[in-house]
C-alpha atoms as a PDB file:
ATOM      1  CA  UNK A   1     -12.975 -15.452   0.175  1.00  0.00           C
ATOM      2  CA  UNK A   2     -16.700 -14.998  -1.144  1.00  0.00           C
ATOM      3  CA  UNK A   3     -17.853 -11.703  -2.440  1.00  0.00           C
ATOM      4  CA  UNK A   4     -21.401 -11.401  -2.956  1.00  0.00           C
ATOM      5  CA  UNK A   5     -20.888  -9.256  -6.294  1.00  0.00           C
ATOM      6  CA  UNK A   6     -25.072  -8.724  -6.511  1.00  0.00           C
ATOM      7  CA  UNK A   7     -24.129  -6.852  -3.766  1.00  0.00           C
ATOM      8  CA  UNK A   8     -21.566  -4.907  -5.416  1.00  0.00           C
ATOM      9  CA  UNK A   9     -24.122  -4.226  -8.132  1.00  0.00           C
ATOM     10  CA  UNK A  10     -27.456  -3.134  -6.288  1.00  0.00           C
ATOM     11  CA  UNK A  11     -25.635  -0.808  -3.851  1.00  0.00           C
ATOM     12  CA  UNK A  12     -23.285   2.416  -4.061  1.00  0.00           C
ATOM     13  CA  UNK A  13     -20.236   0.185  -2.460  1.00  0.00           C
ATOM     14  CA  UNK A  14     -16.465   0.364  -2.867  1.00  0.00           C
ATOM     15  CA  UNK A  15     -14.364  -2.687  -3.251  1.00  0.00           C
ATOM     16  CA  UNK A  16     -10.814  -2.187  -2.257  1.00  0.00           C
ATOM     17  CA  UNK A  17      -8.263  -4.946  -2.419  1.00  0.00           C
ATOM     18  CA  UNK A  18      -5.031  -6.167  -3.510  1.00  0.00           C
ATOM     19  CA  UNK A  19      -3.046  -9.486  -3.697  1.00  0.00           C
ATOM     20  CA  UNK A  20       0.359 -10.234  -2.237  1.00  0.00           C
ATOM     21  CA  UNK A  21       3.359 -12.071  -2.788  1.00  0.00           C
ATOM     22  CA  UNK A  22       4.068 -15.586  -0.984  1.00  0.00           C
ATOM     23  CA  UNK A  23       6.496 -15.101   2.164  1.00  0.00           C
ATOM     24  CA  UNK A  24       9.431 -17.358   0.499  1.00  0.00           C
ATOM     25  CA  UNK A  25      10.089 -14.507  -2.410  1.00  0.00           C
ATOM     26  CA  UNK A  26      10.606 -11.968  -0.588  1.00  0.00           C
ATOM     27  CA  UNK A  27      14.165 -12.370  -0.363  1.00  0.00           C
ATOM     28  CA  UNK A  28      14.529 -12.371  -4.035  1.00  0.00           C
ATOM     29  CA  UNK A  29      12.593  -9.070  -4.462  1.00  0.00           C
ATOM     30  CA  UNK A  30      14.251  -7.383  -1.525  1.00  0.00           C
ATOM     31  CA  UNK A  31      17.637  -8.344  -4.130  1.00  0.00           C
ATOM     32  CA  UNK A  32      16.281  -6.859  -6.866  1.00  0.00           C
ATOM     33  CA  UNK A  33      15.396  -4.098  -5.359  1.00  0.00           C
ATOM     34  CA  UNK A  34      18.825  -3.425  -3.731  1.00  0.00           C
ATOM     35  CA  UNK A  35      20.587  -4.315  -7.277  1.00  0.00           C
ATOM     36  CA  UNK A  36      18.000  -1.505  -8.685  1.00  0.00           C
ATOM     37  CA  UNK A  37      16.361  -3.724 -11.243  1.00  0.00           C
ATOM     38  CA  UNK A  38      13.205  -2.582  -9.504  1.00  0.00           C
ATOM     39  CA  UNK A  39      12.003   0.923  -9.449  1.00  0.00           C
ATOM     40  CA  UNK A  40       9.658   1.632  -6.656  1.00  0.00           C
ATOM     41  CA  UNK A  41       9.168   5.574  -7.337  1.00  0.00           C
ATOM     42  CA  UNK A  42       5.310   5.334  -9.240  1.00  0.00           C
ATOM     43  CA  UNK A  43       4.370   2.965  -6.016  1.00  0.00           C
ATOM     44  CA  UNK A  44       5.283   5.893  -3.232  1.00  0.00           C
ATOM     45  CA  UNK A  45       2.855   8.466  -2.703  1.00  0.00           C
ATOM     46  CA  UNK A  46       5.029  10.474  -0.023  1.00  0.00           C
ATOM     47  CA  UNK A  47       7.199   9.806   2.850  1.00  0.00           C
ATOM     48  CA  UNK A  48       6.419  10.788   6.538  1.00  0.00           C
ATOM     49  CA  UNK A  49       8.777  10.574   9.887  1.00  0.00           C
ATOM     50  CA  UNK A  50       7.699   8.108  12.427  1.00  0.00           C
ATOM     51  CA  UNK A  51       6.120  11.178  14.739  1.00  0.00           C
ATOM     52  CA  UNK A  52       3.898  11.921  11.412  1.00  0.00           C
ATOM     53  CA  UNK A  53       3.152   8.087  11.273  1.00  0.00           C
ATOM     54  CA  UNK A  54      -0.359   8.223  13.881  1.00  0.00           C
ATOM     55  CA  UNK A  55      -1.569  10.968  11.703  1.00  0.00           C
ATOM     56  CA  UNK A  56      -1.639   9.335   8.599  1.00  0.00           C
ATOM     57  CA  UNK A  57      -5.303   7.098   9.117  1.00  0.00           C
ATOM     58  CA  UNK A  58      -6.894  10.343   9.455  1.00  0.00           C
ATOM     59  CA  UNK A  59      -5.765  11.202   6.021  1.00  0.00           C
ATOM     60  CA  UNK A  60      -7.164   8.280   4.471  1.00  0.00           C
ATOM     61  CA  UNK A  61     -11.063   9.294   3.440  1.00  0.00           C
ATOM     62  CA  UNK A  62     -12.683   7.618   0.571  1.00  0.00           C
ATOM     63  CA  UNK A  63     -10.315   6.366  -2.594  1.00  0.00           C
ATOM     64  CA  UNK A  64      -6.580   6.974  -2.293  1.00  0.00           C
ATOM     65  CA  UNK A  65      -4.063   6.946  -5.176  1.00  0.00           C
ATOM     66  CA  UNK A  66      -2.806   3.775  -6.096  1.00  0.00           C
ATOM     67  CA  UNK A  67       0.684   4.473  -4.248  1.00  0.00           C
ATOM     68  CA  UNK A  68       1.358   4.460  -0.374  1.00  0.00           C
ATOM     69  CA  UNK A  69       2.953   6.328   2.346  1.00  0.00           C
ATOM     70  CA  UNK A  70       6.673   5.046   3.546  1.00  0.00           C
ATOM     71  CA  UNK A  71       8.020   6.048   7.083  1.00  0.00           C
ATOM     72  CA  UNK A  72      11.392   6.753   6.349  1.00  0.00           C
ATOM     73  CA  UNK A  73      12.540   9.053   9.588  1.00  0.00           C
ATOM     74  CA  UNK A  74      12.535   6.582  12.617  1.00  0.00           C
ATOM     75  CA  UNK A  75      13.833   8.688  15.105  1.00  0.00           C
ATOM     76  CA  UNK A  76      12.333  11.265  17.089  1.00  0.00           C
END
């Protein structure tokens, strides 16, 4: 991907981003993080049901904190 970063610099923008993992390690981080060798807690922000879920892109104006929301309640 190209970013144009004069762009960055002559106008009030907001670069948001982040960079993920390849496919084939999941498996070994989904381990760790059942064996508890990886603490998730500073990445969650809060947890919502599933009937909160549709709600939540309303909430999301201008810069967030750097943790996320997890649906944890999938039932009704």
């Amino acid at each position: 991907m190209e970013i144009n970063i004069r762009a960055l610099y002559s106008k009030p923008l907001v670069f948001f981003g982040m960079r993920g993992m390849p496919p084939w390690k999941y498996p070994s981080l989904l381990a760790m993080i059942e064996r508890g060798y990886v603490d998730l807690t500073p990445m969650l922000d809060r947890e919502v049901s599933l009937s909160g879920a549709s709600a939540e892109p309303r909430t999301m104006k201008g810069a967030t904190p750097p943790a996320t929301t997890v649906i944890t309640g999938f039932s009704r």
